[in-house]
C-alpha atoms as a PDB file:
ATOM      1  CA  UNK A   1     -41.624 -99.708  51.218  1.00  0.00           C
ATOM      2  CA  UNK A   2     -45.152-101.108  51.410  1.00  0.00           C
ATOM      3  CA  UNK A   3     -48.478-100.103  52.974  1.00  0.00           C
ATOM      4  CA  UNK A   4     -51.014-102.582  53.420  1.00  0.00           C
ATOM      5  CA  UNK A   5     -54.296-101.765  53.990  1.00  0.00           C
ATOM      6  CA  UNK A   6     -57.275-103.696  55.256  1.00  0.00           C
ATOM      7  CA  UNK A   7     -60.700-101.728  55.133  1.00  0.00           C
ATOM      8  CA  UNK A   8     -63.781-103.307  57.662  1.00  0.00           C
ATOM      9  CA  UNK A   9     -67.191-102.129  55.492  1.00  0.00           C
ATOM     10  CA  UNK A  10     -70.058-101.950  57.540  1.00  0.00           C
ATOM     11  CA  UNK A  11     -72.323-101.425  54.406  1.00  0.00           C
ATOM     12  CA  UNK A  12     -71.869-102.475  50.705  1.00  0.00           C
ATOM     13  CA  UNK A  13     -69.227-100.192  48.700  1.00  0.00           C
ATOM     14  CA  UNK A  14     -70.528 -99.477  45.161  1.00  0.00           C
ATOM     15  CA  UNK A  15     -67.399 -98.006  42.973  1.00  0.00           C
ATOM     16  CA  UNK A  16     -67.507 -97.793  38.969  1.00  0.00           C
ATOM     17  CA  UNK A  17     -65.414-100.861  37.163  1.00  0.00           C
ATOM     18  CA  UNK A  18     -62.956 -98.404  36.455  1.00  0.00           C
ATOM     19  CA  UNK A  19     -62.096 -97.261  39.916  1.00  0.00           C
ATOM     20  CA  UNK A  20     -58.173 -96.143  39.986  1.00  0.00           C
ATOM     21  CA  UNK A  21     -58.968 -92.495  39.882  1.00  0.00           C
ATOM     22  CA  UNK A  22     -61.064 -92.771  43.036  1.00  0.00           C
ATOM     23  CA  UNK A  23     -57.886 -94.276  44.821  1.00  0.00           C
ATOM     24  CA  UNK A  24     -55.870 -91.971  43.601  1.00  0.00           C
ATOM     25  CA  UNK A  25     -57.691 -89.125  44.972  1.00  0.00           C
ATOM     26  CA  UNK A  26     -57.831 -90.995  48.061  1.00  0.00           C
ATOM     27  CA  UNK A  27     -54.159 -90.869  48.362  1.00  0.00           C
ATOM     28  CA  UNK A  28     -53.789 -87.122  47.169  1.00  0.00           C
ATOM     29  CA  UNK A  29     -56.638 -86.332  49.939  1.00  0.00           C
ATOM     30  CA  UNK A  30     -54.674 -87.979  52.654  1.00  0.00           C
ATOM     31  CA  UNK A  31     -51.538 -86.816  52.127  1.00  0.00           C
ATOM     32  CA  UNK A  32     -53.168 -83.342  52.096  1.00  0.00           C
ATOM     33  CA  UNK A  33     -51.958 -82.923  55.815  1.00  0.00           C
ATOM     34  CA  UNK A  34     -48.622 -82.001  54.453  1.00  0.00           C
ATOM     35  CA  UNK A  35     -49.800 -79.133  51.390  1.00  0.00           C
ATOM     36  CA  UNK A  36     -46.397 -78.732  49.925  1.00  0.00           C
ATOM     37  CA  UNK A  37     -45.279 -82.194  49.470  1.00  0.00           C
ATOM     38  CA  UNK A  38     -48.843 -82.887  48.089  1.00  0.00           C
ATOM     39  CA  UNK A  39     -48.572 -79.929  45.729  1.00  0.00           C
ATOM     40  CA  UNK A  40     -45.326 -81.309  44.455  1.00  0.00           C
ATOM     41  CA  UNK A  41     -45.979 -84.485  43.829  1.00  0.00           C
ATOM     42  CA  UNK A  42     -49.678 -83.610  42.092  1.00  0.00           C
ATOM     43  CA  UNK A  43     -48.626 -81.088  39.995  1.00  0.00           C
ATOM     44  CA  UNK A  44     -44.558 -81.181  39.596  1.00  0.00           C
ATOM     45  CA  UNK A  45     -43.468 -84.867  40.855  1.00  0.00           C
ATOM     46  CA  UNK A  46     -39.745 -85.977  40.749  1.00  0.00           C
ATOM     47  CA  UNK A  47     -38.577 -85.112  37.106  1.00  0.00           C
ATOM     48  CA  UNK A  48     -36.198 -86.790  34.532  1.00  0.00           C
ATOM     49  CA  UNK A  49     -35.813 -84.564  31.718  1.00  0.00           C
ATOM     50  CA  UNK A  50     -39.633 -83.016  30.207  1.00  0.00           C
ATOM     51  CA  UNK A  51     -40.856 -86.180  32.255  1.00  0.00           C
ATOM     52  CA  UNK A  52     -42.321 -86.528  35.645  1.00  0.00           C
ATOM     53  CA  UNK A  53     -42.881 -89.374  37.986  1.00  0.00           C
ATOM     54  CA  UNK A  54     -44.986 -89.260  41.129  1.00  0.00           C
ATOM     55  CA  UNK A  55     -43.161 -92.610  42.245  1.00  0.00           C
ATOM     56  CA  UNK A  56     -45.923 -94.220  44.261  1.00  0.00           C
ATOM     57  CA  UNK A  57     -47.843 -97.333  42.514  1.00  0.00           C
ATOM     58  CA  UNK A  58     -50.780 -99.025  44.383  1.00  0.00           C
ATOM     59  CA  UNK A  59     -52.679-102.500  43.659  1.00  0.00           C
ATOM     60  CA  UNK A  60     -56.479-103.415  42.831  1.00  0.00           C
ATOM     61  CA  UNK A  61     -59.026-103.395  45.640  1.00  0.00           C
ATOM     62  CA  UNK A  62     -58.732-107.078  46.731  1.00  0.00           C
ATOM     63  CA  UNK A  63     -62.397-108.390  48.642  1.00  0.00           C
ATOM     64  CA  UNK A  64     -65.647-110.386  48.313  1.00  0.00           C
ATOM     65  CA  UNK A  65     -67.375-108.473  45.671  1.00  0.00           C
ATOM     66  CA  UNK A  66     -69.860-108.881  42.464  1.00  0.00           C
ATOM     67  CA  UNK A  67     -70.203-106.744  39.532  1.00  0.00           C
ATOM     68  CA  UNK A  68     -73.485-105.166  38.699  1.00  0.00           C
ATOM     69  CA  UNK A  69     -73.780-103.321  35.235  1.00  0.00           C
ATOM     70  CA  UNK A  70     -70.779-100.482  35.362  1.00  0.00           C
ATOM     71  CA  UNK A  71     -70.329-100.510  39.032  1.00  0.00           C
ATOM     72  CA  UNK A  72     -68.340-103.106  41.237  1.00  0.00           C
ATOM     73  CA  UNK A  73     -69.771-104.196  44.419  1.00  0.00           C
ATOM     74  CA  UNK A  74     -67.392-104.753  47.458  1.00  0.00           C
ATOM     75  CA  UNK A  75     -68.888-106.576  50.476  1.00  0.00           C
ATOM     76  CA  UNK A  76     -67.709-107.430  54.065  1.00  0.00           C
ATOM     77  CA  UNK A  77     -64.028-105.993  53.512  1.00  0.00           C
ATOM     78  CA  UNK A  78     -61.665-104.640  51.168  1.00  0.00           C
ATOM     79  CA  UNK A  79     -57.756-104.307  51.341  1.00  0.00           C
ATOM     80  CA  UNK A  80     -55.413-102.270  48.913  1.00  0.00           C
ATOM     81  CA  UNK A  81     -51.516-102.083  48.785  1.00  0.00           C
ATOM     82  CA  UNK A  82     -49.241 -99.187  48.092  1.00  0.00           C
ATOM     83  CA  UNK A  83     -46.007 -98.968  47.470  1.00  0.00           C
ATOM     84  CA  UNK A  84     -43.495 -96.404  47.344  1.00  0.00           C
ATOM     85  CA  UNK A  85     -39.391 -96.256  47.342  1.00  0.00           C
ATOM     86  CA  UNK A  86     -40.445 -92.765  49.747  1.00  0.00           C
ATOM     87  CA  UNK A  87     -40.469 -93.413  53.283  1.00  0.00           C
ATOM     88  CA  UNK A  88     -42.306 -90.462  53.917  1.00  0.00           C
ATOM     89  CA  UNK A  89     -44.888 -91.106  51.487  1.00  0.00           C
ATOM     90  CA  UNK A  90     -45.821 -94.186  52.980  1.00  0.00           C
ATOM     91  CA  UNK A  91     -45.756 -93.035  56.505  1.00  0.00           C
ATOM     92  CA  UNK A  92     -47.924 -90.700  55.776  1.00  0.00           C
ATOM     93  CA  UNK A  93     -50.396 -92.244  54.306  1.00  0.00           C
ATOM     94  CA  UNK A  94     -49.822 -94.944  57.522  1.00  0.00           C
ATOM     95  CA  UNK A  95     -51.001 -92.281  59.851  1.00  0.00           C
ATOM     96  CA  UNK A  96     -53.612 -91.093  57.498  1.00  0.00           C
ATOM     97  CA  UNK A  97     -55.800 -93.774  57.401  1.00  0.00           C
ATOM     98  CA  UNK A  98     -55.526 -95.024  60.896  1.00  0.00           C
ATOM     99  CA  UNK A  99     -55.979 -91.523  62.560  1.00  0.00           C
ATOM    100  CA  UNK A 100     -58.479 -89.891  59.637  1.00  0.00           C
ATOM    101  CA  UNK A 101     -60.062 -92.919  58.083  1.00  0.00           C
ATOM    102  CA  UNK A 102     -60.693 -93.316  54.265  1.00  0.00           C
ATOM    103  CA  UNK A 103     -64.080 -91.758  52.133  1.00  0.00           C
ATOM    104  CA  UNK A 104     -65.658 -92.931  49.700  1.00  0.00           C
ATOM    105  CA  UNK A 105     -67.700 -91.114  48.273  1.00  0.00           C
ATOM    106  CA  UNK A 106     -69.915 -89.199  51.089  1.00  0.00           C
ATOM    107  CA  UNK A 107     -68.848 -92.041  53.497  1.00  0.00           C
ATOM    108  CA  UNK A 108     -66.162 -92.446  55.753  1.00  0.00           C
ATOM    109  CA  UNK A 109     -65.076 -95.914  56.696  1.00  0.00           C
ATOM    110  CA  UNK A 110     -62.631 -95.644  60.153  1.00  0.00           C
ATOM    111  CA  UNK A 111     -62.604 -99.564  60.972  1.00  0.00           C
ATOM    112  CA  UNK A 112     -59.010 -99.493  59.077  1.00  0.00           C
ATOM    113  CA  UNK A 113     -55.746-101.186  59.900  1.00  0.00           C
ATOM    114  CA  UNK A 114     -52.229-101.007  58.391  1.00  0.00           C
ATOM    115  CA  UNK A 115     -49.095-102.762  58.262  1.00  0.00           C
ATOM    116  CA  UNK A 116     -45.656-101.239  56.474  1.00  0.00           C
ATOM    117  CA  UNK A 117     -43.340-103.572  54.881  1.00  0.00           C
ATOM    118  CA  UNK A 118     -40.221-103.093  54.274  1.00  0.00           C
ATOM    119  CA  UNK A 119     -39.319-105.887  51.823  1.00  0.00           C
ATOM    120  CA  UNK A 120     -36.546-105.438  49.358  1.00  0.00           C
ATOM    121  CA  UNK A 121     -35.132-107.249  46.539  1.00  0.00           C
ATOM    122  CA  UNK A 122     -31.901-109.408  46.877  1.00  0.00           C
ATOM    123  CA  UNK A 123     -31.337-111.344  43.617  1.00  0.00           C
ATOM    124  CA  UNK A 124     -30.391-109.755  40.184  1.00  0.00           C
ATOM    125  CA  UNK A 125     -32.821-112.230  38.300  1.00  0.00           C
ATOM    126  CA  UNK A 126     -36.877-112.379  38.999  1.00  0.00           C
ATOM    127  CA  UNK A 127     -39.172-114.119  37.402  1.00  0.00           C
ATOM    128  CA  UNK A 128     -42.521-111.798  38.291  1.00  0.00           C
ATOM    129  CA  UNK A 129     -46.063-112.004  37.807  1.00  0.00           C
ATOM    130  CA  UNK A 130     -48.609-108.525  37.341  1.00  0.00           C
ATOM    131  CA  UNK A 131     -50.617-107.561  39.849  1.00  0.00           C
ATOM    132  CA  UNK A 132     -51.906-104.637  38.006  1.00  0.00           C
ATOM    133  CA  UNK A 133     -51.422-104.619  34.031  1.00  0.00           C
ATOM    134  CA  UNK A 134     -48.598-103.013  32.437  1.00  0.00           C
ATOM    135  CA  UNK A 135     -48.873 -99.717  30.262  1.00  0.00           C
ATOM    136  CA  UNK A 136     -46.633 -99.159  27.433  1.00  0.00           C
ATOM    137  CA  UNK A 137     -47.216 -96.484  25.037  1.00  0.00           C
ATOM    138  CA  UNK A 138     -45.280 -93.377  22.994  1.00  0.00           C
ATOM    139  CA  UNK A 139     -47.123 -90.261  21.891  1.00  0.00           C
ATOM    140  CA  UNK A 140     -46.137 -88.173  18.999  1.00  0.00           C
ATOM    141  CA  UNK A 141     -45.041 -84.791  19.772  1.00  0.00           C
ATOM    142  CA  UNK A 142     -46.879 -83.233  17.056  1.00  0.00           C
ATOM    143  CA  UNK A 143     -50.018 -84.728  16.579  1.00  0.00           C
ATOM    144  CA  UNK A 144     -50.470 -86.202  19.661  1.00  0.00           C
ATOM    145  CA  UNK A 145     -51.324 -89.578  18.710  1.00  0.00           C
ATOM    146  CA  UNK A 146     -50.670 -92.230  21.053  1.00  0.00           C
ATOM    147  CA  UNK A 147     -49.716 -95.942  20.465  1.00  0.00           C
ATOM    148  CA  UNK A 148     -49.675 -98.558  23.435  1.00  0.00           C
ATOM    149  CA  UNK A 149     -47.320-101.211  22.791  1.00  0.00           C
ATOM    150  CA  UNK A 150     -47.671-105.565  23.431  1.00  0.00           C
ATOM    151  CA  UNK A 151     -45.264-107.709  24.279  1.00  0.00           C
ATOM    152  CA  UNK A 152     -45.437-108.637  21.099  1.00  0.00           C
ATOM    153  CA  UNK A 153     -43.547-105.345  20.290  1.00  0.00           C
ATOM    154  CA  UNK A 154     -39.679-104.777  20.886  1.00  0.00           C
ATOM    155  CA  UNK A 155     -40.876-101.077  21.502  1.00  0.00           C
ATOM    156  CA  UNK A 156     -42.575-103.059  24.956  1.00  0.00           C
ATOM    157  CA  UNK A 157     -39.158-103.752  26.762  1.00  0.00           C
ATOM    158  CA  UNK A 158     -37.087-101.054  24.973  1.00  0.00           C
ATOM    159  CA  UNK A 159     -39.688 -98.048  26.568  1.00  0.00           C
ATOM    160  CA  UNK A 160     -39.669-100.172  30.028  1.00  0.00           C
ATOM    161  CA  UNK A 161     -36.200-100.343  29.631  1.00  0.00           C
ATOM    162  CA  UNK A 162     -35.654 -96.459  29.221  1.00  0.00           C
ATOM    163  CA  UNK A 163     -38.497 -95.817  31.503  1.00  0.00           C
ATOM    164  CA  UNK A 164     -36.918 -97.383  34.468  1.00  0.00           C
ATOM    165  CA  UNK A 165     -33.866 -95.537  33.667  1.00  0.00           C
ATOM    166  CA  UNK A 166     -35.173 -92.295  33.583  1.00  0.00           C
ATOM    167  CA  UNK A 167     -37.433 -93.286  36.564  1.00  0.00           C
ATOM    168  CA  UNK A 168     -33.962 -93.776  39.098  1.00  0.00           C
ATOM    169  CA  UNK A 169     -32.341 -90.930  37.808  1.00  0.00           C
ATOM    170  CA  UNK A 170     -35.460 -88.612  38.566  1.00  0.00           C
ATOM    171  CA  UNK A 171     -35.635 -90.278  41.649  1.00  0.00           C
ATOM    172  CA  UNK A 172     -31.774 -90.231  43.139  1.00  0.00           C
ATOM    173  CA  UNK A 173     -30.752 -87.357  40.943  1.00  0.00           C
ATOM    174  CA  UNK A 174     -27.599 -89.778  39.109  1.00  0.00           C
ATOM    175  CA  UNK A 175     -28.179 -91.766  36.192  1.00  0.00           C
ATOM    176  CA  UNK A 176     -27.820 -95.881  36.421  1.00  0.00           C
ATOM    177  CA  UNK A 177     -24.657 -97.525  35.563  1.00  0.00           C
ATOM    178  CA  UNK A 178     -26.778-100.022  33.613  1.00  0.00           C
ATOM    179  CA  UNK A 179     -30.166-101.076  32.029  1.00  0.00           C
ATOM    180  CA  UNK A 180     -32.598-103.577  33.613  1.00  0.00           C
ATOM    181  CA  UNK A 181     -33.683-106.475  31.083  1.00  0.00           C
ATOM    182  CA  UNK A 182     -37.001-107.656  30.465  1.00  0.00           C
ATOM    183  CA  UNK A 183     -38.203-110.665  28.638  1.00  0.00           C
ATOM    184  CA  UNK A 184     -41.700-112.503  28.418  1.00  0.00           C
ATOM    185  CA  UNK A 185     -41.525-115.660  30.450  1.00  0.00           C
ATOM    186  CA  UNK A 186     -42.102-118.570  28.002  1.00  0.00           C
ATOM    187  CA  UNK A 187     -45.217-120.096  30.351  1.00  0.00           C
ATOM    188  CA  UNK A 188     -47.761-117.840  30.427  1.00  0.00           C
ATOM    189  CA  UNK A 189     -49.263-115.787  27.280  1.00  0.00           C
ATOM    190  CA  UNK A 190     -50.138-112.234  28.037  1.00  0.00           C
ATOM    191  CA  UNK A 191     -53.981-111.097  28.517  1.00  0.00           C
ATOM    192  CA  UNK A 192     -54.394-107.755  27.089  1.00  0.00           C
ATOM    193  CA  UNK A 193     -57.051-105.216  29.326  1.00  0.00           C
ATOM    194  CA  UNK A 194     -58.394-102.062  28.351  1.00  0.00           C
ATOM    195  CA  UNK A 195     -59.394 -99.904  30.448  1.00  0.00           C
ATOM    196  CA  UNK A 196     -60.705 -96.227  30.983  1.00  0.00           C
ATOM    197  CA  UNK A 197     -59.348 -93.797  32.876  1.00  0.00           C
ATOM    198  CA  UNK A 198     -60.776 -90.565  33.508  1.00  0.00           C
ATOM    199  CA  UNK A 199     -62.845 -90.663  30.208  1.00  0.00           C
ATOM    200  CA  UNK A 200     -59.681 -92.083  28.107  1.00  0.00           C
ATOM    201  CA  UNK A 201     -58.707 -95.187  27.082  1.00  0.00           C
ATOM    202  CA  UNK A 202     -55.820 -96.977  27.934  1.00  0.00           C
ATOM    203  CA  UNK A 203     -54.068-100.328  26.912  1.00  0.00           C
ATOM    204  CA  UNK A 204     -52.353-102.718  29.312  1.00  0.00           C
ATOM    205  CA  UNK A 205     -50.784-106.432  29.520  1.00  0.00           C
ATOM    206  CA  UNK A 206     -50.814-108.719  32.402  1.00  0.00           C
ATOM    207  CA  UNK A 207     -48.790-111.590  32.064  1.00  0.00           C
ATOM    208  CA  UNK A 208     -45.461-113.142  33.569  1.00  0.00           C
ATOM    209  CA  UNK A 209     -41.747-111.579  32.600  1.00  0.00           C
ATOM    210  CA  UNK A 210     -37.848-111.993  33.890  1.00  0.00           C
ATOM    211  CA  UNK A 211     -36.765-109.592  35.149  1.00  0.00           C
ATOM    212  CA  UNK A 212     -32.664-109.030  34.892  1.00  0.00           C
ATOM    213  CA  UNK A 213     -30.290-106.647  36.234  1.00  0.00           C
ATOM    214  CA  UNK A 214     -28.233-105.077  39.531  1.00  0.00           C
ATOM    215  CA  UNK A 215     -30.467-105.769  42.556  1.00  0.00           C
ATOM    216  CA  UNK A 216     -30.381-101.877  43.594  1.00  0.00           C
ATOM    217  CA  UNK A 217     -32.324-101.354  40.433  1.00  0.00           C
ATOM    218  CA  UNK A 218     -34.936-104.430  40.329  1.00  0.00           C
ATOM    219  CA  UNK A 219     -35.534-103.359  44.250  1.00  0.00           C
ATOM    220  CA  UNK A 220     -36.297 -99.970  42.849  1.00  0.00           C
ATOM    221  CA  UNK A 221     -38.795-101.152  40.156  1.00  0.00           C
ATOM    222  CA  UNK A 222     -40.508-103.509  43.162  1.00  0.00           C
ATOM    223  CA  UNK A 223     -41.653 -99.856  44.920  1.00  0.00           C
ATOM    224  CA  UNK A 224     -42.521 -97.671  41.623  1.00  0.00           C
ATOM    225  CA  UNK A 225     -43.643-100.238  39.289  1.00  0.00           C
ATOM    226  CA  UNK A 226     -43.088-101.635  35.415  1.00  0.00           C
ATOM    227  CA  UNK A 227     -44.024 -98.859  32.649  1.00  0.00           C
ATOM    228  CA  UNK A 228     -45.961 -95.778  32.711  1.00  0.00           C
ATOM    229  CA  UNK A 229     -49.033 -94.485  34.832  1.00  0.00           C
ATOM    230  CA  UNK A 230     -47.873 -96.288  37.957  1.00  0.00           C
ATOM    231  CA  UNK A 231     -49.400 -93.726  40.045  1.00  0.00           C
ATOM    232  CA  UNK A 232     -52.645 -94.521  37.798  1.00  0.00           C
ATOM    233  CA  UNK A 233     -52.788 -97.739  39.296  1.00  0.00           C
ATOM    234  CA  UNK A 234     -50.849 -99.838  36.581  1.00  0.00           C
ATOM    235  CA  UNK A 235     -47.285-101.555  36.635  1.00  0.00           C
ATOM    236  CA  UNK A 236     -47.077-103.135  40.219  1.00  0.00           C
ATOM    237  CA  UNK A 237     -45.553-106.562  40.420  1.00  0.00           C
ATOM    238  CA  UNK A 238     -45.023-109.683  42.630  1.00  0.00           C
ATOM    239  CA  UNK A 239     -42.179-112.174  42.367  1.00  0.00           C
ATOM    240  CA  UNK A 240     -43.156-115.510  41.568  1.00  0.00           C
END
């Protein structure tokens, strides 16, 4: 499912460049109405293994807006999408908004309206474009050190692969009869972004990829995103 989200400012909103945290804590704070299903997804999530996966994604804040040193200046409005394969996740958040308003920061904005989609996936091949950079990456179980993977690398569609896997199985409790395949679409060369999140650094790739596989499964990655951190604000996807 999808939440749309369109935000009326009566005054300037002044975020820092690196904003995703601040969104998700928006999303935590709303769905705080129901404590247990908030505790479980912030602190246990659904789990595949040693892994867990919140399985909510959500886009960039989309509006008129300038940037101005390390902040990022929103004017006049500013709309956001969410989605989530959890009907309840989304309705909550629905009701959240329009009833409680959002904050930012010591301000409350309540001029807010919302629309749920329920769009799904029907084909078993997609040719998709990013709408919020991809995050690959594998960390070593001893020393801890992290590598983030390009396109460029097989490791790229091999842990998007597996991650999808793991994702539906933590998700529906079986494992999938079969892998989703990704490739690079030939027309567009990846842009690489690096970004900080909560005082680390992270690694992503926009760019344009085909998606193959059994529509159940591509529908599934349309709602919880491509690669890791999805609930971080990276992975979500539009078919082009």
């Amino acid at each position: 499912m999808q939440l749309y989200v369109h935000i009326e400012l009566d005054e300037p909103l002044v975020l820092p460049i690196n904003y995703n945290h601040i969104i998700q804590a928006v999303i935590y704070r709303t769905l705080s109405v129901m404590p247990d299903y908030t505790d479980f997804l912030h602190n246990r999530g659904y789990s595949s293994g040693h892994r867990q996966y919140k399985m909510f994604q959500f886009s960039q804040l989309k509006g008129k807006y300038r940037i101005k040193e390390k902040s990022i200046i929103f004017y006049s409005f500013i709309e956001l999408e969410i989605r989530s394969p959890e009907p309840l996740l989304i309705q909550l958040l629905d009701g959240g908004f329009r009833y409680g308003g959002i904050t930012f920061g010591q301000k409350n904005y309540k001029n807010i309206s919302t629309k749920i989609n329920d769009f799904t996936v029907e084909k078993e091949e997609l040719i998709v474009k990013t709408v919020t950079p991809i995050v690959v990456y594998s960390t070593d179980s001893t020393t801890k050190y992290t590598v983030y993977y390009s396109p460029e690398d097989i490791e790229f569609y091999e842990e998007i692969q597996n991650n999808a896997y793991r994702k539906y199985q933590a998700y529906y409790g079986v494992e999938p009869d079969s892998y989703v395949e990704i490739e690079e679409a030939g027309d567009m060369t990846a842009k690489k972004l690096v970004t900080k999140y909560q005082g680390s650094y992270i690694e992503a790739w926009y760019g344009n990829f085909i998606l193959s596989g059994k529509r159940k499964y591509l529908d599934f990655l349309y709602q919880t995103g491509l690669g890791s951190k999805n609930s971080q604000g990276f992975g979500m996807f539009n078919i082009i």
